[in-house]
C-alpha atoms as a PDB file:
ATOM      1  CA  UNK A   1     -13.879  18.155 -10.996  1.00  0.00           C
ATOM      2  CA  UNK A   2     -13.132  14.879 -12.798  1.00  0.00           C
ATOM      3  CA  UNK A   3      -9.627  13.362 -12.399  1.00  0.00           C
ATOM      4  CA  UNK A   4      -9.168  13.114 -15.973  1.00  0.00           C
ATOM      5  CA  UNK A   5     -10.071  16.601 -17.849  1.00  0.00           C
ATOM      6  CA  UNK A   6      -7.853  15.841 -20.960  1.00  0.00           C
ATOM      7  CA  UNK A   7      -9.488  13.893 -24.033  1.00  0.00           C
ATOM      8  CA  UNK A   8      -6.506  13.334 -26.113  1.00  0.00           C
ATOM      9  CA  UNK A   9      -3.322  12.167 -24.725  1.00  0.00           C
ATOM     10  CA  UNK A  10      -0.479  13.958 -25.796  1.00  0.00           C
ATOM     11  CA  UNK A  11       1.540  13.191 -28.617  1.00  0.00           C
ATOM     12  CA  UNK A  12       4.659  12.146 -26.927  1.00  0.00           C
ATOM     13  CA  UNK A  13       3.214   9.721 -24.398  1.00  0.00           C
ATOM     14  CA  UNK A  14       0.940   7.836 -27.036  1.00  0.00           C
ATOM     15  CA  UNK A  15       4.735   7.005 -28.637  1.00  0.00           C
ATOM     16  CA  UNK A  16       6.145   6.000 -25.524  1.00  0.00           C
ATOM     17  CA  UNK A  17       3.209   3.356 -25.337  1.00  0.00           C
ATOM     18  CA  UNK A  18       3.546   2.486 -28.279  1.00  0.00           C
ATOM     19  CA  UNK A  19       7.561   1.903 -28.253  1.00  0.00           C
ATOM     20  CA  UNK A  20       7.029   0.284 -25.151  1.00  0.00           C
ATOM     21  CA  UNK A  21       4.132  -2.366 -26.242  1.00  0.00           C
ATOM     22  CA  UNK A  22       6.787  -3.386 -29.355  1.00  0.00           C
ATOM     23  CA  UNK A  23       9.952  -4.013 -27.106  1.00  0.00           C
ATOM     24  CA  UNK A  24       7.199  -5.866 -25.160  1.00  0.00           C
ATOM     25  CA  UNK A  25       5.538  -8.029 -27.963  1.00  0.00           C
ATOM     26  CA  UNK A  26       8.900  -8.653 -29.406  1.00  0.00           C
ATOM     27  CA  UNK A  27      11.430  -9.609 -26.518  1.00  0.00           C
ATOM     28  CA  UNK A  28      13.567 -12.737 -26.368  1.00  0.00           C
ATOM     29  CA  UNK A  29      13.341 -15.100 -23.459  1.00  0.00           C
ATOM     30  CA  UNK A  30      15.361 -14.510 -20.635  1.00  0.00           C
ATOM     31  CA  UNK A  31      16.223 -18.677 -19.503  1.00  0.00           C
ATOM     32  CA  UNK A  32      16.958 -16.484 -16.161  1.00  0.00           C
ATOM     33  CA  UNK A  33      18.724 -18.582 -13.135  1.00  0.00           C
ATOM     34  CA  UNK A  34      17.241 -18.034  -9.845  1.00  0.00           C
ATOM     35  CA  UNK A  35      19.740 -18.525  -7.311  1.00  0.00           C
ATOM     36  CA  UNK A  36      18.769 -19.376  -3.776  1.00  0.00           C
ATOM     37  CA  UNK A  37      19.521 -16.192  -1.992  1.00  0.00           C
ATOM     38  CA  UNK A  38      16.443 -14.732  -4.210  1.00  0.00           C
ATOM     39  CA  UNK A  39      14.440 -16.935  -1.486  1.00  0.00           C
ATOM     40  CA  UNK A  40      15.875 -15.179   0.848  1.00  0.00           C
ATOM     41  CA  UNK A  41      15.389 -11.746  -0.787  1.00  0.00           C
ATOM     42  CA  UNK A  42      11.296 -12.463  -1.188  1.00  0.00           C
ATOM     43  CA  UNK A  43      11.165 -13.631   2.297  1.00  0.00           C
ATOM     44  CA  UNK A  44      12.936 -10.596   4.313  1.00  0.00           C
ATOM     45  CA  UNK A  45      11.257  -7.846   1.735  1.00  0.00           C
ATOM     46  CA  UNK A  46       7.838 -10.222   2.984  1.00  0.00           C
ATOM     47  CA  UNK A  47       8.664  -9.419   6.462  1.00  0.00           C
ATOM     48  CA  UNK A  48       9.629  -6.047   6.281  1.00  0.00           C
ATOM     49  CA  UNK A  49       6.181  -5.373   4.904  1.00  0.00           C
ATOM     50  CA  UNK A  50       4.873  -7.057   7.686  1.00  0.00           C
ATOM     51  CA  UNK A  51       7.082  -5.192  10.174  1.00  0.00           C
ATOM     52  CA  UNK A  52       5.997  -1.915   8.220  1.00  0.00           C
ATOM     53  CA  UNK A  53       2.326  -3.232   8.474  1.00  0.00           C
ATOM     54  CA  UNK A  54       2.528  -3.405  12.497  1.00  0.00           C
ATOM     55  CA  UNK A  55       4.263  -0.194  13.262  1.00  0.00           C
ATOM     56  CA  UNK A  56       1.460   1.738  11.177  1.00  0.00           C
ATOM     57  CA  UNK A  57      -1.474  -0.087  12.827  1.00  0.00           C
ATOM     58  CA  UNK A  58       0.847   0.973  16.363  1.00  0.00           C
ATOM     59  CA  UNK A  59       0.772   4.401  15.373  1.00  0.00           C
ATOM     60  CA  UNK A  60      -2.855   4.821  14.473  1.00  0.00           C
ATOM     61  CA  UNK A  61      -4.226   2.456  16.949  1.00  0.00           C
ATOM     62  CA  UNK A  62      -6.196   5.292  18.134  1.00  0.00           C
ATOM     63  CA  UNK A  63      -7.904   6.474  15.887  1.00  0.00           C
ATOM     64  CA  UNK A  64      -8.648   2.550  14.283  1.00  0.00           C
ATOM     65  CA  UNK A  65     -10.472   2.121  17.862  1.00  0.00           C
ATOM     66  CA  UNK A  66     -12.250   4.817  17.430  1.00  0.00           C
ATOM     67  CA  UNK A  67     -13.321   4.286  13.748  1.00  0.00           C
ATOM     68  CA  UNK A  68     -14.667   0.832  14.531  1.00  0.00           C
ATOM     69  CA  UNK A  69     -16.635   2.261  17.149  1.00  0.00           C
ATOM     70  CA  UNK A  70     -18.256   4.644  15.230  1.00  0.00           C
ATOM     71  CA  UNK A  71     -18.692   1.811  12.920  1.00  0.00           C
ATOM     72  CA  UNK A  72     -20.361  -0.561  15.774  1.00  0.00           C
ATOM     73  CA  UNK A  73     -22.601   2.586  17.186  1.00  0.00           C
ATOM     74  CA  UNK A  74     -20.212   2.233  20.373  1.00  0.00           C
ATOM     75  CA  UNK A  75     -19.593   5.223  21.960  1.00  0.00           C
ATOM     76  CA  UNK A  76     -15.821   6.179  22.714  1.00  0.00           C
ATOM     77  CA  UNK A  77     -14.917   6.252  26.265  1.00  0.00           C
ATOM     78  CA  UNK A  78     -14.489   9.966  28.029  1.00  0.00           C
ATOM     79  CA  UNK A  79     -11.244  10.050  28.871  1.00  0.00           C
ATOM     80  CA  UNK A  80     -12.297  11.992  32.233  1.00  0.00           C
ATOM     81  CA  UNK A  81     -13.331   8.534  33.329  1.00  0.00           C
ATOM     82  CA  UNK A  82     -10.311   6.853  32.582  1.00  0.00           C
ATOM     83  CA  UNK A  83      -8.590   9.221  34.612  1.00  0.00           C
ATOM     84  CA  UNK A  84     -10.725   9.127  37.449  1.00  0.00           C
ATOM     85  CA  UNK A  85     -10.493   5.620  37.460  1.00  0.00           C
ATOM     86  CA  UNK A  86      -6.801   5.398  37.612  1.00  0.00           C
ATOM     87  CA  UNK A  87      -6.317   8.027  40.484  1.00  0.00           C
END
């Protein structure tokens, strides 16, 4: 099944792209003023992303490990070893 099954767009959204490519083609320029806590704004939403980033890669660690070593031809460790080995 192909993601797209409809040939001919419907009626309504063909004039929303089409209202919205002429307030595009015929805005004014802004002369917007960037104040310096925008800085600060593209820096914090930066590390929050990067915060975000690290607690996914924490909570799938697992199976990442295990993808790469599928990947490599490694086997997994069985984790009846592990065990024995900490007792």
């Amino acid at each position: 099944m192909h993601l797209f099954t409809h040939t001919k767009p419907s009626p309504l959204l063909t004039r929303a792209a089409i209202a919205a490519a002429v307030m595009l083609a015929w805005s004014a320029p802004a002369y917007a003023y960037l104040d310096p806590a925008t800085g600060s704004v593209l820096l914090q939403g930066l590390l929050a992303g990067i915060a975000g980033l690290m607690v996914v890669l924490r909570l799938y660690w697992g199976r990442l490990k295990a993808f790469f070593r599928r990947c490599l031809g490694r086997q997994p460790i069985d984790p009846a070893i592990v065990e024995k080995g900490k007792q």
